[in-house]
N, C-alpha and C. Protein backbone atom coordinates (compact mmCIF):
# COMPACT_ATOMS: atom_id res chain seq x y z
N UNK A 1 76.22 127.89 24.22
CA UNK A 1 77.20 126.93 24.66
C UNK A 1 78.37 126.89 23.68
N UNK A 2 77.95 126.85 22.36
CA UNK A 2 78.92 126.60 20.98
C UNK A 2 79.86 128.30 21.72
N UNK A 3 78.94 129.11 22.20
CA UNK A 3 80.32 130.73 21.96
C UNK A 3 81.28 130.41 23.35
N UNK A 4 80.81 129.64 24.20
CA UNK A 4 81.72 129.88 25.37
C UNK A 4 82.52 128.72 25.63
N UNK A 5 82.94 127.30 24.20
CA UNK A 5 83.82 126.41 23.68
C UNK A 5 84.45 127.26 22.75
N UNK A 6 84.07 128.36 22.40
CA UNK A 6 84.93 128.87 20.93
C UNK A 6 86.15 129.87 22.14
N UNK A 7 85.35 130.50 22.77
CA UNK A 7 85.92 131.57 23.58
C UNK A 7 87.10 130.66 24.44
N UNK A 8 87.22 129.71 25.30
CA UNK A 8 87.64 128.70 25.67
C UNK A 8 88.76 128.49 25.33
N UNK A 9 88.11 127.87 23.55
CA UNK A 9 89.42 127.36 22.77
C UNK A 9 90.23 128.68 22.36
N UNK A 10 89.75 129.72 22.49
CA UNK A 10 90.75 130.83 21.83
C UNK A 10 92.30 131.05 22.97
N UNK A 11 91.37 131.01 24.39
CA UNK A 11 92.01 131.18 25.96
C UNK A 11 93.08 130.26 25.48
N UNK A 12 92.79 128.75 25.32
CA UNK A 12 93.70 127.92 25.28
C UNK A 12 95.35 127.91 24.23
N UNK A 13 94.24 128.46 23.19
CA UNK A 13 95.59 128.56 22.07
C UNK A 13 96.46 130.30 22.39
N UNK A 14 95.94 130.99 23.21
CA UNK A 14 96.26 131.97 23.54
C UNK A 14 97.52 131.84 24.48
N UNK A 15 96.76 131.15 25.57
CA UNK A 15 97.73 130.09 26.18
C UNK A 15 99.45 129.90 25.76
N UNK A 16 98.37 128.61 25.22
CA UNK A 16 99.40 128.10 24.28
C UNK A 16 100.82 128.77 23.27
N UNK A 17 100.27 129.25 22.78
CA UNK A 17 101.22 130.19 21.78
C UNK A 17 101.70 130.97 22.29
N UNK A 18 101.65 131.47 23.87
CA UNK A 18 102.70 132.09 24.24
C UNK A 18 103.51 131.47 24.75
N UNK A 19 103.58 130.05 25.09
CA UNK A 19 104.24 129.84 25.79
C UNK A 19 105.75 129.61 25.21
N UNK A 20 106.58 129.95 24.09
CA UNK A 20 107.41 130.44 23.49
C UNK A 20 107.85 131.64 23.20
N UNK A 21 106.85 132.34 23.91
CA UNK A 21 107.40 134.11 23.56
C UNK A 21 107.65 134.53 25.03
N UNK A 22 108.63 135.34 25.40
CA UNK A 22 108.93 136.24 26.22
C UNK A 22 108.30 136.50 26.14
N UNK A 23 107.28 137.14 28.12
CA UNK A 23 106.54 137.92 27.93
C UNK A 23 107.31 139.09 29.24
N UNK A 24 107.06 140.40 28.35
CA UNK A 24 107.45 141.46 29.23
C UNK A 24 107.22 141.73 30.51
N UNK A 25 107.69 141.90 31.78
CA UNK A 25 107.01 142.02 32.69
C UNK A 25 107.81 143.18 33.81
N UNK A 26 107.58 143.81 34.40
CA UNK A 26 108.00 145.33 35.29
C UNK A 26 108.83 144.33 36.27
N UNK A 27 109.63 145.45 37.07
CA UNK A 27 110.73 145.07 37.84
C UNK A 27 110.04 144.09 38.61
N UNK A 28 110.55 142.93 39.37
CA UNK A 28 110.26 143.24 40.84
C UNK A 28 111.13 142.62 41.85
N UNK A 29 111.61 143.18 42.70
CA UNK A 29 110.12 143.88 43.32
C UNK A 29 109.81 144.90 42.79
N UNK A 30 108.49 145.59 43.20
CA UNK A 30 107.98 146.66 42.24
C UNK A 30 108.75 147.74 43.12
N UNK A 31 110.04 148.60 42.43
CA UNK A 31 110.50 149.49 42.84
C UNK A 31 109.84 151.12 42.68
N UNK A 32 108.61 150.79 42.67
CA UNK A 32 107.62 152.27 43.18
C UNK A 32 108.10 153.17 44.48
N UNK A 33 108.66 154.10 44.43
CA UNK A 33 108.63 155.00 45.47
C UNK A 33 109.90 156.03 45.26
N UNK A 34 110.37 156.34 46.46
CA UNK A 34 111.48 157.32 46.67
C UNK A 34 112.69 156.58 46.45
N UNK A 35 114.27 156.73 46.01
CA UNK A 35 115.57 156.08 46.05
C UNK A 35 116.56 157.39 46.22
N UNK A 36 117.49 157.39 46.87
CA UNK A 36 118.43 157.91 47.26
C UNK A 36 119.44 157.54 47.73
N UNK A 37 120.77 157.94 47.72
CA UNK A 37 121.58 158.01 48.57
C UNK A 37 122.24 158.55 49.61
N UNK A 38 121.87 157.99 50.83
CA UNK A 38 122.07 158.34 51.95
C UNK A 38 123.10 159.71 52.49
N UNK A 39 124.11 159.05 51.50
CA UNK A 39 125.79 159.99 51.59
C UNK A 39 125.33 161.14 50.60
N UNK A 40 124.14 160.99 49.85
CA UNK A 40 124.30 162.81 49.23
C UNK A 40 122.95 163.24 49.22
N UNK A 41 122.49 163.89 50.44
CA UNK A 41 121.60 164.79 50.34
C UNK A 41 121.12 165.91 49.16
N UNK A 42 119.68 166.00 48.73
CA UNK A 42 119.48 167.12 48.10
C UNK A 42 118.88 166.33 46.81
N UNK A 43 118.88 165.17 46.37
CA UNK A 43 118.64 165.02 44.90
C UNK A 43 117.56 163.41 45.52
N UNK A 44 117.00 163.03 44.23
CA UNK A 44 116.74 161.38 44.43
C UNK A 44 116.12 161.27 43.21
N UNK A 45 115.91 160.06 43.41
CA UNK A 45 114.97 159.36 41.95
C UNK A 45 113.40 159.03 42.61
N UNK A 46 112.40 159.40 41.63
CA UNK A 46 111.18 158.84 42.36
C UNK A 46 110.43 157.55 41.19
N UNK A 47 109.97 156.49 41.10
CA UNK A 47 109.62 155.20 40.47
C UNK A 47 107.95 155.13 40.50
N UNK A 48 107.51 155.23 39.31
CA UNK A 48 105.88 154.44 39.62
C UNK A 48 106.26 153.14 38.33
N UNK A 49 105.69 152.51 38.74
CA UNK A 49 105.44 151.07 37.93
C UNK A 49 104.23 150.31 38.13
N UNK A 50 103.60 151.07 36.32
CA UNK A 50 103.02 150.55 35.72
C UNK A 50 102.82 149.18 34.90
N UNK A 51 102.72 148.38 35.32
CA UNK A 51 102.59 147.21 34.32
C UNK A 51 104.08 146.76 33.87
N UNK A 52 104.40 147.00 33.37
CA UNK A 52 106.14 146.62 32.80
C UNK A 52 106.18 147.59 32.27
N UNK A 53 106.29 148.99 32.50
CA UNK A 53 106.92 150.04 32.42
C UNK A 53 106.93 151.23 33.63
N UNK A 54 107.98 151.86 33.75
CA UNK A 54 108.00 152.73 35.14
C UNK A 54 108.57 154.04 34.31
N UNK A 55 107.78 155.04 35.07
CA UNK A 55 107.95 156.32 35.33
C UNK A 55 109.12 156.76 35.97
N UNK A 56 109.82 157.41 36.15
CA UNK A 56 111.22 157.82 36.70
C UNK A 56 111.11 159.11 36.42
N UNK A 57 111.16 159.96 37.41
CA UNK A 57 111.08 161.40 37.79
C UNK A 57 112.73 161.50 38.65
N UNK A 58 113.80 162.06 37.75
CA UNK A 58 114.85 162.40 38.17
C UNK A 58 115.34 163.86 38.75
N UNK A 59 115.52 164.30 40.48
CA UNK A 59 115.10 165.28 41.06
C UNK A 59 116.64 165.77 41.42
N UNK A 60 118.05 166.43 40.59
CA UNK A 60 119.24 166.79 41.04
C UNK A 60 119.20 168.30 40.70
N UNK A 61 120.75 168.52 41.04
CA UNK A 61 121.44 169.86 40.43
C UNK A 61 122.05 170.48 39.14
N UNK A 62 121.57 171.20 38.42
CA UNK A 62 122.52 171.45 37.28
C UNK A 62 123.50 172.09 37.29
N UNK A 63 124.40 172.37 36.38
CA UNK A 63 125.67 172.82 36.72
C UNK A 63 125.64 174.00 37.46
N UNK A 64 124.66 174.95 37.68
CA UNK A 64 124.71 176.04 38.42
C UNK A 64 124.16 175.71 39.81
N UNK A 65 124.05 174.92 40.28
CA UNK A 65 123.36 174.43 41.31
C UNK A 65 121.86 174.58 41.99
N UNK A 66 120.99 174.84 40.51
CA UNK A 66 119.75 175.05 40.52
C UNK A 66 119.04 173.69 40.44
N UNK A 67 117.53 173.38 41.12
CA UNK A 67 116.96 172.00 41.24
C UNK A 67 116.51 171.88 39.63
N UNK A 68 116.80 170.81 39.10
CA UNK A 68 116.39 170.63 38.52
C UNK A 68 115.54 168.95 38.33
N UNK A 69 114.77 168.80 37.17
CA UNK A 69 114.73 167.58 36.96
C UNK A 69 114.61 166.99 35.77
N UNK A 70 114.37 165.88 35.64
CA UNK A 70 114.10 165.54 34.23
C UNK A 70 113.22 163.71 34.42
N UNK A 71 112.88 163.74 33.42
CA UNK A 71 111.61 162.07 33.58
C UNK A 71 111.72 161.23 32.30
N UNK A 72 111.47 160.04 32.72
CA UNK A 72 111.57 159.05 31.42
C UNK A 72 110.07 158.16 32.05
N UNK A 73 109.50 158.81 30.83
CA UNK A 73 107.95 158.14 31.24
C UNK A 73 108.14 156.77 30.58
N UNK A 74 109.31 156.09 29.87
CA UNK A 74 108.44 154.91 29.22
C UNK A 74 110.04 153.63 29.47
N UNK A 75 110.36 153.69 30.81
CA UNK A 75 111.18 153.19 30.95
C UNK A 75 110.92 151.54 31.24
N UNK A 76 111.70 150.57 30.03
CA UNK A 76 110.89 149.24 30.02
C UNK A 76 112.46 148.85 29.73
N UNK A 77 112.34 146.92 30.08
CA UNK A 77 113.19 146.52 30.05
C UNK A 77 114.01 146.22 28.73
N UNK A 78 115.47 146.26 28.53
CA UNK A 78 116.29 146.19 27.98
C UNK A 78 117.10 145.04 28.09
N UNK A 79 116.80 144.34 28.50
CA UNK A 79 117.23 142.81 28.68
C UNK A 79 118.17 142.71 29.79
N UNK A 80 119.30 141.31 29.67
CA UNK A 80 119.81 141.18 30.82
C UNK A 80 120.97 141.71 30.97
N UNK A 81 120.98 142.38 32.12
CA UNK A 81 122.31 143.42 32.38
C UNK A 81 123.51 142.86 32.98
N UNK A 82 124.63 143.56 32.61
CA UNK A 82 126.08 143.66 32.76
C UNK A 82 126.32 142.89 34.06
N UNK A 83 125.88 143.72 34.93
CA UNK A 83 126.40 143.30 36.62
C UNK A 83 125.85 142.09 37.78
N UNK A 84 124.59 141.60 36.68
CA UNK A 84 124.05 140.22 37.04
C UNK A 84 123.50 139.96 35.90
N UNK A 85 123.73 138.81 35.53
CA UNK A 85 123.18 138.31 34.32
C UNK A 85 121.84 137.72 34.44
N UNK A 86 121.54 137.27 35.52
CA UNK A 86 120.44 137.17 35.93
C UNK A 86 119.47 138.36 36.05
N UNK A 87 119.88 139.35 35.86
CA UNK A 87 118.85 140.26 36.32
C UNK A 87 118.70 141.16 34.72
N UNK A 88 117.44 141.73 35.09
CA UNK A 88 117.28 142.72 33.70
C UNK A 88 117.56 144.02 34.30
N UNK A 89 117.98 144.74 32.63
CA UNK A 89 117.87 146.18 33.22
C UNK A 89 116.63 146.89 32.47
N UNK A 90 116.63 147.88 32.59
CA UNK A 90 115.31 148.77 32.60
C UNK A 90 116.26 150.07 31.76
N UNK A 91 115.77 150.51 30.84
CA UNK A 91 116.31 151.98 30.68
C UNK A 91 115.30 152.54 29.89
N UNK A 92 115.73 154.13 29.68
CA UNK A 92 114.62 154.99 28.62
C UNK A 92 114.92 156.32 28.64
N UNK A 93 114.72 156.75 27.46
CA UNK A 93 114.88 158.08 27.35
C UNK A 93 114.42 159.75 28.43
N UNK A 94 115.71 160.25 29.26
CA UNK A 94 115.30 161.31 30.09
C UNK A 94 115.08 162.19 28.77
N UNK A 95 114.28 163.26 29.74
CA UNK A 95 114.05 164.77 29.27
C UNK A 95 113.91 165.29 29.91
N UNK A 96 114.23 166.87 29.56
CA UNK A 96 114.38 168.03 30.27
C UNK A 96 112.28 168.79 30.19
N UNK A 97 111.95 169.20 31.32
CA UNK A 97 110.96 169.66 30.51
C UNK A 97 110.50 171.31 31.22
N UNK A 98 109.51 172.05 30.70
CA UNK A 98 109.65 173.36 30.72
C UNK A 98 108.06 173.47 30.78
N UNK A 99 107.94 174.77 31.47
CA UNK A 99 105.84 174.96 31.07
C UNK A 99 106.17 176.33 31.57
N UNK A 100 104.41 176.45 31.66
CA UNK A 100 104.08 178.01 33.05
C UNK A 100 104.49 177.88 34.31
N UNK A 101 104.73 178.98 34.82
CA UNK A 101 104.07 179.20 36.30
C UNK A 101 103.46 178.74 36.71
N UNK A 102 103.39 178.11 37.76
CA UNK A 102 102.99 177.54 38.57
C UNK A 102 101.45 178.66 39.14
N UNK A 103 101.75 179.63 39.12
CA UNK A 103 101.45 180.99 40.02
C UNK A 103 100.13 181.39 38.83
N UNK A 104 100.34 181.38 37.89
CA UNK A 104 100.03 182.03 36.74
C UNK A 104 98.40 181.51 35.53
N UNK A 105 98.23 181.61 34.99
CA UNK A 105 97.34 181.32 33.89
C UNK A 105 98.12 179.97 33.20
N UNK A 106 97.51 178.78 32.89
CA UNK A 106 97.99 177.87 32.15
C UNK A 106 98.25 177.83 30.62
N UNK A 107 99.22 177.91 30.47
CA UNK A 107 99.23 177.99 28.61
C UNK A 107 100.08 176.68 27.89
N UNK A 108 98.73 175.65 27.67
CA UNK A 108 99.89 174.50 27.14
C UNK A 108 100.73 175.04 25.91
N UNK A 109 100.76 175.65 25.68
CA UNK A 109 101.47 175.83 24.32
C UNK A 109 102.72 176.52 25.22
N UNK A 110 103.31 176.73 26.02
CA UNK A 110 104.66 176.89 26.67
C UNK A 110 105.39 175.64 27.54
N UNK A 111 104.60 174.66 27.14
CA UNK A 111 104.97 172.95 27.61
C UNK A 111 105.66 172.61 26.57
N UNK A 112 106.83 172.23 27.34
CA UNK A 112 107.61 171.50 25.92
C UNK A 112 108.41 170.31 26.39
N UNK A 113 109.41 169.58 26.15
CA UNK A 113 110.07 168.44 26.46
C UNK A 113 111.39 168.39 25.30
N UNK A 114 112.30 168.06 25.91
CA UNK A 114 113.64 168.03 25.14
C UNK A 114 114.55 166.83 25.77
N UNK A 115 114.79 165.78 24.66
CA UNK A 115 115.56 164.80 25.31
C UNK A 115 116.93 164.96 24.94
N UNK A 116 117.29 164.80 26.36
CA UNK A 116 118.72 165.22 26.86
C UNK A 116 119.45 163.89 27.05
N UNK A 117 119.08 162.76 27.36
CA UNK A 117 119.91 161.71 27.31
C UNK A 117 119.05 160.17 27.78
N UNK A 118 119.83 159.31 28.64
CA UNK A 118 119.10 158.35 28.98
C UNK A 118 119.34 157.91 30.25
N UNK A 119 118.53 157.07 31.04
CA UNK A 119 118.80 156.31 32.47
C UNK A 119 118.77 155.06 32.38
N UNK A 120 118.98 154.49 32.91
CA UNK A 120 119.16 152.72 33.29
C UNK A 120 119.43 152.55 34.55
N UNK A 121 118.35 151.36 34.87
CA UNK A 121 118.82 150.66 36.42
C UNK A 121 118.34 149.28 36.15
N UNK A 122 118.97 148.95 37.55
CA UNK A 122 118.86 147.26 37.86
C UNK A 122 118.90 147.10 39.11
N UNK A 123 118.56 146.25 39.30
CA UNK A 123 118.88 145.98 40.85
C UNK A 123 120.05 145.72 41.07
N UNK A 124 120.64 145.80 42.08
CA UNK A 124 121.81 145.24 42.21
C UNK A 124 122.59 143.60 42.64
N UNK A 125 123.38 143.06 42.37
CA UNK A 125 123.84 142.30 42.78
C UNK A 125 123.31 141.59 44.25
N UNK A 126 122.60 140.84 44.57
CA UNK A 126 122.78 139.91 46.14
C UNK A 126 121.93 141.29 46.94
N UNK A 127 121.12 142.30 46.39
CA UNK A 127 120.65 143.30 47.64
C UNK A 127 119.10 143.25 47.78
N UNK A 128 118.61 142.00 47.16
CA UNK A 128 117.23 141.38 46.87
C UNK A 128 116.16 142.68 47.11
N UNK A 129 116.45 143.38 45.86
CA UNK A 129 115.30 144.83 45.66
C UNK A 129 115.83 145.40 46.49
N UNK A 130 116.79 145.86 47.13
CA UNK A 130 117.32 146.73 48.52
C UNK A 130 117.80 148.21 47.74
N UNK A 131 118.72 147.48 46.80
CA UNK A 131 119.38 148.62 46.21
C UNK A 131 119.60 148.36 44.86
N UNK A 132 119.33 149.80 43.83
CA UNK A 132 119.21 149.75 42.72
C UNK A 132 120.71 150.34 42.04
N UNK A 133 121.55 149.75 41.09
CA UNK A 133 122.62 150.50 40.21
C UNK A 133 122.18 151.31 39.57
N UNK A 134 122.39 152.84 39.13
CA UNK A 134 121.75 153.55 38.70
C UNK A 134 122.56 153.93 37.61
N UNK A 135 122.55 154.73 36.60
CA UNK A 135 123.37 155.11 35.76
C UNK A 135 122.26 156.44 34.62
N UNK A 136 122.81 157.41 34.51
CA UNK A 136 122.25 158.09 33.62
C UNK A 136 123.28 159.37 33.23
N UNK A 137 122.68 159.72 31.64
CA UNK A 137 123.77 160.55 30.88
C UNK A 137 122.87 161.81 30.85
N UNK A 138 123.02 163.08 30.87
CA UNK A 138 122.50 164.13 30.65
C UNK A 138 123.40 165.09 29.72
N UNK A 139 123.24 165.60 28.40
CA UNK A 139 124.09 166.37 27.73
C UNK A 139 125.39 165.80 27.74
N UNK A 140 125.05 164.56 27.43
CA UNK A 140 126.80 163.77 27.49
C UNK A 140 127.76 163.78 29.00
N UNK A 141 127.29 163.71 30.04
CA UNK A 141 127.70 163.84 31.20
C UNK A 141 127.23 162.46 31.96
N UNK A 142 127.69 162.06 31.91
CA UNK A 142 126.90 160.34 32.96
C UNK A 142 127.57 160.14 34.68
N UNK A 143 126.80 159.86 34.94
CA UNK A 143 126.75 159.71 36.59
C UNK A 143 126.02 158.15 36.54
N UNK A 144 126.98 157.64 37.44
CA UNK A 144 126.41 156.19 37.89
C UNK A 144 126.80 155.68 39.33
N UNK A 145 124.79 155.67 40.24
CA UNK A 145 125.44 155.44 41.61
C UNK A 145 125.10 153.86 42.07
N UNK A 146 125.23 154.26 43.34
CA UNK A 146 124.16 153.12 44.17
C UNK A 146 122.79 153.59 44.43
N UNK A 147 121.94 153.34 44.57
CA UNK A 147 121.00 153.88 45.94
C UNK A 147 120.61 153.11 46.22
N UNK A 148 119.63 153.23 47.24
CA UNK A 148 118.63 152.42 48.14
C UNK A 148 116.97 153.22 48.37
N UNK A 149 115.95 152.34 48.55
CA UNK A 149 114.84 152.82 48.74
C UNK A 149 114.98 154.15 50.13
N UNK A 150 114.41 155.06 50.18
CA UNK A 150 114.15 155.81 51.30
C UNK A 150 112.98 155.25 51.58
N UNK A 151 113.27 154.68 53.18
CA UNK A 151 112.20 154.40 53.62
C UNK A 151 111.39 155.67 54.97
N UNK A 152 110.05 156.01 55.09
CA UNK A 152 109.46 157.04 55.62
C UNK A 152 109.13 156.69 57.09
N UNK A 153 109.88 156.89 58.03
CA UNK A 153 109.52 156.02 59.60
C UNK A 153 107.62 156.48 59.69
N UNK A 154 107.68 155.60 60.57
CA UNK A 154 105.82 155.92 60.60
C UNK A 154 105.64 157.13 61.44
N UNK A 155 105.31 157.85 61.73
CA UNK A 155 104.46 158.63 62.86
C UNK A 155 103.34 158.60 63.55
N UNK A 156 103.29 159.45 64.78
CA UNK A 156 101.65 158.94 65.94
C UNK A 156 101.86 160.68 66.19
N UNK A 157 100.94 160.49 66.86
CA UNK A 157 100.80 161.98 67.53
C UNK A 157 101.35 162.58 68.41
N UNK A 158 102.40 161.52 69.15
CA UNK A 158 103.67 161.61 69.89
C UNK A 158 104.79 162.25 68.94
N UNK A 159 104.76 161.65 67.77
CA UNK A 159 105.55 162.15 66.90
C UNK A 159 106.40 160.58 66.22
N UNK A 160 107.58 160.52 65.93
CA UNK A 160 107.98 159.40 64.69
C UNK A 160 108.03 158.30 65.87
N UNK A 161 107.26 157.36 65.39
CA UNK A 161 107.78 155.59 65.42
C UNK A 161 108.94 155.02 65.48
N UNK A 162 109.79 154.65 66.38
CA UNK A 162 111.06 154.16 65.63
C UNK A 162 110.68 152.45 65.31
N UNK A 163 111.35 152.10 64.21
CA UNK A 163 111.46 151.03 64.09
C UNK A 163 110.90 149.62 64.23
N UNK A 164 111.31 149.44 65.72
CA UNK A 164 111.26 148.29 66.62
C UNK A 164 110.29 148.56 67.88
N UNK A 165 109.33 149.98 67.72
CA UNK A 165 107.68 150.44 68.11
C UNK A 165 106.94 150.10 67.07
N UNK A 166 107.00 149.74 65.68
CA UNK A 166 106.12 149.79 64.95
C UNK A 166 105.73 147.97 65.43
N UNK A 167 104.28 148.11 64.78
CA UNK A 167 103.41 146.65 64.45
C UNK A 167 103.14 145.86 63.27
């Protein structure tokens, strides 16, 4: 009885004592999935969110017009941003990264990672999780868009769902 008043009182002051500290917490809505912009085919951002930090897998072109990508595994918030003060932004270090073949024998020792710059987003202004401000620098080059979630229409065996068929 005495361990599960001690345990109790620990909960409580645990409690307690945070209730003066910021506590970190992931976007939300939880912007997990696909983002793009509509008007430019070929590239997007993809989001997992973990706990109060998100994954960002960045999928464009490099100057030769080869796919490339680059990821910021530890993208956490940065406090409150520029374009709503109300809102936080999120940023973290991209990188470029490199391995085997796909095709081939695995050799971690040809895995590497090179950071090339950084990303930041927020939600945007009045688009309640709709659409995210995006902004990121690669080799000193920065691009900053809009996007919006891509959303995936459902399908049946007829073929796609529109809309206002779904349940």
């Amino acid at each position: 009885m005495q361990r599960i008043r001690n345990i109790a009182a620990g909960l409580m002051l645990t409690a307690f004592a945070g209730c003066d500290t910021a506590v970190a917490a992931g976007m939300s809505p939880d912007p997990t999935g696909l983002w793009f912009d509509p008007g430019e085919s070929g590239w997007g951002l993809s989001l997992v969110q973990s706990g109060d930090t998100i994954f960002a897998l960045l999928l464009v072109y490099d100057e030769q017009g080869r796919p490339t990508w680059y990821v910021a595994s530890d993208v956490t918030t940065d406090g409150p941003a520029g374009l709503d003060p109300g809102a936080m932004g999120y940023a973290g270090v991209l990188y470029r990264t490199s391995g085997p073949w796909f095709g081939g024998a695995f050799d971690p020792q040809s895995v590497s990672t090179t950071a090339v710059g950084m990303i930041r987003m927020q939600y945007a202004p009045d688009s309640q999780g709709h659409t995210l401000a995006l902004s990121y620098a690669v080799n000193g080059v920065t691009t900053a868009k809009q996007i919006e979630a891509q959303v995936q229409p459902h399908s049946s065996a007829n073929g796609p769902v529109e809309p206002s068929q779904q349940h």
